[in-house]
Structure formats: C-alpha cells, structure tokens
PDB file of N, CA and C in Angstrom:
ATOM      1  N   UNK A   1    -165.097  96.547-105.574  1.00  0.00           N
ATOM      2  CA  UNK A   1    -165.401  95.569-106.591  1.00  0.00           C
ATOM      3  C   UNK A   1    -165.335  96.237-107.961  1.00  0.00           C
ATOM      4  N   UNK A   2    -164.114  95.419-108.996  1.00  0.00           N
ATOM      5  CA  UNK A   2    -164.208  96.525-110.246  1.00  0.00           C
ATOM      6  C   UNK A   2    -165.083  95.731-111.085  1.00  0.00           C
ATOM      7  N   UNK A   3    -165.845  96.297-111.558  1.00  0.00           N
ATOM      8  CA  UNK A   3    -166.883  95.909-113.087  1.00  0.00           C
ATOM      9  C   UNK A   3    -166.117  96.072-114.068  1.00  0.00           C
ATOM     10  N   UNK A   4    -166.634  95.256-115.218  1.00  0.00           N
ATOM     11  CA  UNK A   4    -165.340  95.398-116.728  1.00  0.00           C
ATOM     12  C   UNK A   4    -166.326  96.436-117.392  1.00  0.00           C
ATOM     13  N   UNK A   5    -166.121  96.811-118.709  1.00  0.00           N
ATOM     14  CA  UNK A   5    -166.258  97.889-119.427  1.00  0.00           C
ATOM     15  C   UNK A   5    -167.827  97.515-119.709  1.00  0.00           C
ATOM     16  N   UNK A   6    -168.234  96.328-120.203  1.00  0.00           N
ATOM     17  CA  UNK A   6    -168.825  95.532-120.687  1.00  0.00           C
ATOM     18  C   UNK A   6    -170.235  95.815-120.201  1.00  0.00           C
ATOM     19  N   UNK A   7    -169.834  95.294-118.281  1.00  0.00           N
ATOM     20  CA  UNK A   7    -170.858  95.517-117.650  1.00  0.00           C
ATOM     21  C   UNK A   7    -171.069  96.821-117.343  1.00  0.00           C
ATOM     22  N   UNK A   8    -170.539  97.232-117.451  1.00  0.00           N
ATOM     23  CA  UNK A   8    -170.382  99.149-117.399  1.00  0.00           C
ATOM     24  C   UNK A   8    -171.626  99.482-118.223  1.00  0.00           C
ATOM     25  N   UNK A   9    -171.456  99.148-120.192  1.00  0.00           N
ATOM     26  CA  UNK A   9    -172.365  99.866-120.868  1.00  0.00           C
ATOM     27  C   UNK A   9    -173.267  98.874-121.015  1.00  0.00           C
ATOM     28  N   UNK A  10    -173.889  97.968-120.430  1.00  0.00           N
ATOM     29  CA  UNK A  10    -174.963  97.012-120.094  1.00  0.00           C
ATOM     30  C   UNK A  10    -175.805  97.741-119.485  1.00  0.00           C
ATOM     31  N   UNK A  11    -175.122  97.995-118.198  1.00  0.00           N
ATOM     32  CA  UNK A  11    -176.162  98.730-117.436  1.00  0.00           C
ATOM     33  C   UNK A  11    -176.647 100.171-117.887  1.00  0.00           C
ATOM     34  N   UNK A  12    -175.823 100.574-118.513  1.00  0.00           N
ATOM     35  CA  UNK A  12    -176.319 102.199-118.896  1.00  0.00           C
ATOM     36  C   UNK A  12    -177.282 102.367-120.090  1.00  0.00           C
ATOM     37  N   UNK A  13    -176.611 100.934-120.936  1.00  0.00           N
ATOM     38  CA  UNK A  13    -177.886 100.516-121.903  1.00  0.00           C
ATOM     39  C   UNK A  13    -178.957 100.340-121.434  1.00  0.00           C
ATOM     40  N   UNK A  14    -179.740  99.612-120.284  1.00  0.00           N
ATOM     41  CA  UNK A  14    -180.543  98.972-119.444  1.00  0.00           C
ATOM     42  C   UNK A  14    -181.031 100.369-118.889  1.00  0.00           C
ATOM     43  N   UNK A  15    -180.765 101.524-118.343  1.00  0.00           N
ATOM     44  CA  UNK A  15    -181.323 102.239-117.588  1.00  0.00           C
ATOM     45  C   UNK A  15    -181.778 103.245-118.922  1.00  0.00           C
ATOM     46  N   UNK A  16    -180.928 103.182-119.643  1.00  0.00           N
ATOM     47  CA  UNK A  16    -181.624 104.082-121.191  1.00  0.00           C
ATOM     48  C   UNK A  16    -182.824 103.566-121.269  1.00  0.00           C
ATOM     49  N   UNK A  17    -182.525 102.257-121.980  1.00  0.00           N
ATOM     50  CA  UNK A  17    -184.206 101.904-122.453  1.00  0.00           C
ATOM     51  C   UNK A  17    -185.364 101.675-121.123  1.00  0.00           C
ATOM     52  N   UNK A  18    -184.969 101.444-120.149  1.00  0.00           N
ATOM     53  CA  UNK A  18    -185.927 101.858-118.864  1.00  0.00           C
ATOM     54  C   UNK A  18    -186.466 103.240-118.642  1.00  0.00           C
ATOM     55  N   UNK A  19    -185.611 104.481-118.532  1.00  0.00           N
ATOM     56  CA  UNK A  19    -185.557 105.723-118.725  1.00  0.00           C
ATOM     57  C   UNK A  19    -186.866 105.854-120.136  1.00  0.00           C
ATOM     58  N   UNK A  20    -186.338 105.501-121.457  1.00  0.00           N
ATOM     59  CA  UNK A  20    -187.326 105.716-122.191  1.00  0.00           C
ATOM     60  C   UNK A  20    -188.376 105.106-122.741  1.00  0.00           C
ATOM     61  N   UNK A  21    -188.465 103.965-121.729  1.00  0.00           N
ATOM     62  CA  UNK A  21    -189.741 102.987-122.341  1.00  0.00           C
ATOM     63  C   UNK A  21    -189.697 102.488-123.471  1.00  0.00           C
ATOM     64  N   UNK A  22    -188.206 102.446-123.953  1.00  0.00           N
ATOM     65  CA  UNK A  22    -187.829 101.354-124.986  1.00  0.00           C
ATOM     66  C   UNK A  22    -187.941 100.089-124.939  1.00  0.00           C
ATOM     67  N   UNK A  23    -188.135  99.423-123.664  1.00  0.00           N
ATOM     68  CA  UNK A  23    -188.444  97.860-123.512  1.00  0.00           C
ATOM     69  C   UNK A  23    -189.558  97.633-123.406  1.00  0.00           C
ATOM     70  N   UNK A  24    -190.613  98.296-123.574  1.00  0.00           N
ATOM     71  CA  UNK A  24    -192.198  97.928-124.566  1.00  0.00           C
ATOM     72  C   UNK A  24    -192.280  98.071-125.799  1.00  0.00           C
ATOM     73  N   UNK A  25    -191.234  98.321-126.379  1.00  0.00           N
ATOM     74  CA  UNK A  25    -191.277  98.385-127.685  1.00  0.00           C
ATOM     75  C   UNK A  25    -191.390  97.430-128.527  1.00  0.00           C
ATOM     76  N   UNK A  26    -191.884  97.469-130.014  1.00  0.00           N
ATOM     77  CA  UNK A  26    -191.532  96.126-130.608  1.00  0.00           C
ATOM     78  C   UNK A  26    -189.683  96.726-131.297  1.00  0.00           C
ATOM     79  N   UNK A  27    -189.185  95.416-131.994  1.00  0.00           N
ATOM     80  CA  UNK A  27    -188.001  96.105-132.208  1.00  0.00           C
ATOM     81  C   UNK A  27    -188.132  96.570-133.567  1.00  0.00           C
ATOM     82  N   UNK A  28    -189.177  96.685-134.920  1.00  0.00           N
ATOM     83  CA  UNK A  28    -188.790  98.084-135.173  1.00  0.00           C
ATOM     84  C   UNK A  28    -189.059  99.504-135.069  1.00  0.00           C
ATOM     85  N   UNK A  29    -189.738  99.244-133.786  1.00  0.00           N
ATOM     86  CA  UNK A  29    -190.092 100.783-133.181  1.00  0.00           C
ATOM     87  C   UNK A  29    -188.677 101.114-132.529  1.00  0.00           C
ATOM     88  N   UNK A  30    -188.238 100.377-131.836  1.00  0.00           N
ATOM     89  CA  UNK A  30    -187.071 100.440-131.266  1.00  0.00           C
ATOM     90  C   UNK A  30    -185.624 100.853-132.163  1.00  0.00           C
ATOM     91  N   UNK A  31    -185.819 100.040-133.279  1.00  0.00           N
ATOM     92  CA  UNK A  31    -184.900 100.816-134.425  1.00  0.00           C
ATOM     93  C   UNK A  31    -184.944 102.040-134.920  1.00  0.00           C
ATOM     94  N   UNK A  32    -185.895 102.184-135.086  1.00  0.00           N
ATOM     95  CA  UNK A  32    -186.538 103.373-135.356  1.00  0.00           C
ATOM     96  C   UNK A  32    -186.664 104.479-134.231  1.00  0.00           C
ATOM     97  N   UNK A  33    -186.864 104.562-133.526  1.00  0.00           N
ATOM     98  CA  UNK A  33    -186.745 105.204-132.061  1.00  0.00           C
ATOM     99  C   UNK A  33    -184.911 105.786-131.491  1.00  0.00           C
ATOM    100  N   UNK A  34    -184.286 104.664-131.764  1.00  0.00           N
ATOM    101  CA  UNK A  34    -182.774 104.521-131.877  1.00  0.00           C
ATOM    102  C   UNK A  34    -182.155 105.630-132.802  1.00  0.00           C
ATOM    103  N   UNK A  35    -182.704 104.953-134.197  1.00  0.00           N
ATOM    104  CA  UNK A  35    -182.001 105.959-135.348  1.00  0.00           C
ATOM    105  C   UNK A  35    -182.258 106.865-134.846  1.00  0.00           C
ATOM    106  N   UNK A  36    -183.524 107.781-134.538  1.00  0.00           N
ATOM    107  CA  UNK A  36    -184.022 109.463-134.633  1.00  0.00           C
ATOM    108  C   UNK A  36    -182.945 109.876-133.184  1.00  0.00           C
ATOM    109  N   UNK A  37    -182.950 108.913-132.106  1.00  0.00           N
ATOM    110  CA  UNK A  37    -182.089 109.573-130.950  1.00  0.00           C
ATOM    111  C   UNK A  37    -180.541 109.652-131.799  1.00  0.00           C
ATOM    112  N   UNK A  38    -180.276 108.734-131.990  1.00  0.00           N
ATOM    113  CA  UNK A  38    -178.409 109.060-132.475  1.00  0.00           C
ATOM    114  C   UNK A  38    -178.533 110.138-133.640  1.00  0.00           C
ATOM    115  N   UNK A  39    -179.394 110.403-134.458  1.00  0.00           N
ATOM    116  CA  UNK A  39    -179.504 111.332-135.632  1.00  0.00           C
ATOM    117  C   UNK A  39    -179.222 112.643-134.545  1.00  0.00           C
ATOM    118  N   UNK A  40    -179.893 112.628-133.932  1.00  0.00           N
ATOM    119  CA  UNK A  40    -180.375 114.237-133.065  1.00  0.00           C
ATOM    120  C   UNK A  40    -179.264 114.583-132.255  1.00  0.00           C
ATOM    121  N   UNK A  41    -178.597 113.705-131.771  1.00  0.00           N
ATOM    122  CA  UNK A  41    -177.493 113.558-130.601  1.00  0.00           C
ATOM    123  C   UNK A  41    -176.003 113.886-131.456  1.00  0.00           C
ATOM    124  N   UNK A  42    -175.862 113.258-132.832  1.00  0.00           N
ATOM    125  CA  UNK A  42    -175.013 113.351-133.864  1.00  0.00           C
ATOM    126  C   UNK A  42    -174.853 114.286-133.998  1.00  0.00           C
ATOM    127  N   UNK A  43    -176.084 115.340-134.729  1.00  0.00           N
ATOM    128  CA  UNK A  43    -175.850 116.085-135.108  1.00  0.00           C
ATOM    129  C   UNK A  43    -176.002 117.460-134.438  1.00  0.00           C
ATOM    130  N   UNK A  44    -176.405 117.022-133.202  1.00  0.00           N
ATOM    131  CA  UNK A  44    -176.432 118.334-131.911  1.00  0.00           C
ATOM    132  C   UNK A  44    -174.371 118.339-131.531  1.00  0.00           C
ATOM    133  N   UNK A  45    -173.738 117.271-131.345  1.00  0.00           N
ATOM    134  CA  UNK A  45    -172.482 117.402-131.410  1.00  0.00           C
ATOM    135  C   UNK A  45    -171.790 117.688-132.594  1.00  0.00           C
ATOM    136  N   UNK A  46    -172.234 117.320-133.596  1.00  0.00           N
ATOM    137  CA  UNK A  46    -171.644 118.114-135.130  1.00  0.00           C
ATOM    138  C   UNK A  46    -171.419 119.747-135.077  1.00  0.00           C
ATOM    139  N   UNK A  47    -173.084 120.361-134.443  1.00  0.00           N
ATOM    140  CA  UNK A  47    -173.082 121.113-134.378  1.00  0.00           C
ATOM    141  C   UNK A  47    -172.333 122.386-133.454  1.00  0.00           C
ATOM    142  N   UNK A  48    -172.318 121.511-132.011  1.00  0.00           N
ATOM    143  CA  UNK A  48    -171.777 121.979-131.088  1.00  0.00           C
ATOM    144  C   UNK A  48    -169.654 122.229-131.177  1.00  0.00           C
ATOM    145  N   UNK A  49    -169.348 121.030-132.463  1.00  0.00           N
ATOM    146  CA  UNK A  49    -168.319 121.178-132.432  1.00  0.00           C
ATOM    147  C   UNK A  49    -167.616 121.923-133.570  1.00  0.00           C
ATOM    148  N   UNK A  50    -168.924 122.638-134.656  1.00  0.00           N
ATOM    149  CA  UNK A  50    -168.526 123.256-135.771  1.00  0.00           C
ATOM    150  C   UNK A  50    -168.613 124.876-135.107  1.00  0.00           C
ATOM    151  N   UNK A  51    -169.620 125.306-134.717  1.00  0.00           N
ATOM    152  CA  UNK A  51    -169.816 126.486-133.773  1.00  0.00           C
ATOM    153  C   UNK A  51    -169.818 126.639-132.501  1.00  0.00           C
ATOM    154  N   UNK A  52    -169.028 126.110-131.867  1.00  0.00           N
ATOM    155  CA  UNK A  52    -168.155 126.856-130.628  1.00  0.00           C
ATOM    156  C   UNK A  52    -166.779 127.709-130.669  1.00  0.00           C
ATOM    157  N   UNK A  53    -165.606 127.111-131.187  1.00  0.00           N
ATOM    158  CA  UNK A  53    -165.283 128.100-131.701  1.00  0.00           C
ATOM    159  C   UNK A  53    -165.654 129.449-132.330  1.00  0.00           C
ATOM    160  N   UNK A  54    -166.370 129.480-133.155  1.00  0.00           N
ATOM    161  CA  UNK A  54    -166.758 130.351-133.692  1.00  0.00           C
ATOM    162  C   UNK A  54    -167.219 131.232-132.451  1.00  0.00           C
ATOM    163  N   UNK A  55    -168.388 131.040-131.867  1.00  0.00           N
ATOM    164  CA  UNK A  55    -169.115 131.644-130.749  1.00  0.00           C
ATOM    165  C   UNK A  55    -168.056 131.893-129.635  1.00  0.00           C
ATOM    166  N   UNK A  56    -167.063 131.138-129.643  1.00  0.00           N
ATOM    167  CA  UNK A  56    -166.321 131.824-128.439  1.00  0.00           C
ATOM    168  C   UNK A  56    -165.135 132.518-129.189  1.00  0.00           C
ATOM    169  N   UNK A  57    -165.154 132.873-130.371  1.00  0.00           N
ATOM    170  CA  UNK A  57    -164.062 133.717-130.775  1.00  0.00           C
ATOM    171  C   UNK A  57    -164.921 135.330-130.916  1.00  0.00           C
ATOM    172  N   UNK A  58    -166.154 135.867-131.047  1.00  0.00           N
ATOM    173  CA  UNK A  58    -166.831 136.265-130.614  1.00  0.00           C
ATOM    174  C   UNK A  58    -166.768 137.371-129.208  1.00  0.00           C
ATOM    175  N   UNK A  59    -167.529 136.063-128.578  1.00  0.00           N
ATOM    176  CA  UNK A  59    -167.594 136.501-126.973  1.00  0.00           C
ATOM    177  C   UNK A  59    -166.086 137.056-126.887  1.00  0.00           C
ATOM    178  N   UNK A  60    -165.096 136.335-126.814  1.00  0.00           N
ATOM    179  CA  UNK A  60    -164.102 136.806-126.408  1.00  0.00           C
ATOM    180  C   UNK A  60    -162.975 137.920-127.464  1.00  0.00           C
ATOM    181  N   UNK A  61    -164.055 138.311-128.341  1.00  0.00           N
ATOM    182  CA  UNK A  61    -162.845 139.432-129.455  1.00  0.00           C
ATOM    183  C   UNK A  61    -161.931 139.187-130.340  1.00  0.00           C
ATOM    184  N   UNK A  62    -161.380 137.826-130.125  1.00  0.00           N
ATOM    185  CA  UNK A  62    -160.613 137.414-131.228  1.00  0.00           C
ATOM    186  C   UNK A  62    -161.198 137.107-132.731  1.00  0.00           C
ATOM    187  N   UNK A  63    -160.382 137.711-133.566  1.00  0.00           N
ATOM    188  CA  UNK A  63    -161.092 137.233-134.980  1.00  0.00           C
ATOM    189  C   UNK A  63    -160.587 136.890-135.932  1.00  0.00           C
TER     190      UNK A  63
END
C-alpha cells in the first residue's frame, strides 16, 4: 500500500509533537517551542556543514 508524501509528513509531524508533548501545548508555546527547535537544528547543520570539511582536511593531512 503506497502512502503519498503528504501522509508521509503528517505522520512524522504527529509522532514529533507526541514525542515532545507539543500537543498540550497552547499554540504560542508551541510557536515558540518550534522556533527554538528549528533555530538549534539550523544552525547545528550550518555548523556541521561549514566545519566538516575543515575537520576532515585535518584528520586526513590535506591542507
């Protein structure tokens, strides 16, 4: 049985805010709760994608 994309990130939405007890929330705790996760997540991949290179030119001797 194929699911569309749709219902795909429904459910993963649904097990997020289950996972974090986002559906007792009011919604602007929930906005607020939201922003600080994508801020942190943003900028943990900002980060991860400005210094890896770097760190693996490093480890591995190239410079």
């Amino acid at each position: 049985m194929k699911k569309s994309l749709g219902h795909y990130v429904y459910e993963k939405f649904f097990q997020y805010e289950l996972m974090t007890a986002v559906y007792v929330m009011e919604p602007w705790e929930k906005t607020l709760f939201n922003a600080i996760v994508l801020t942190i997540v943003s900028l943990s991949f900002a980060t991860f994608y400005q210094y890896t290179p770097v760190m693996f030119s490093k480890v591995t001797g190239f410079f």
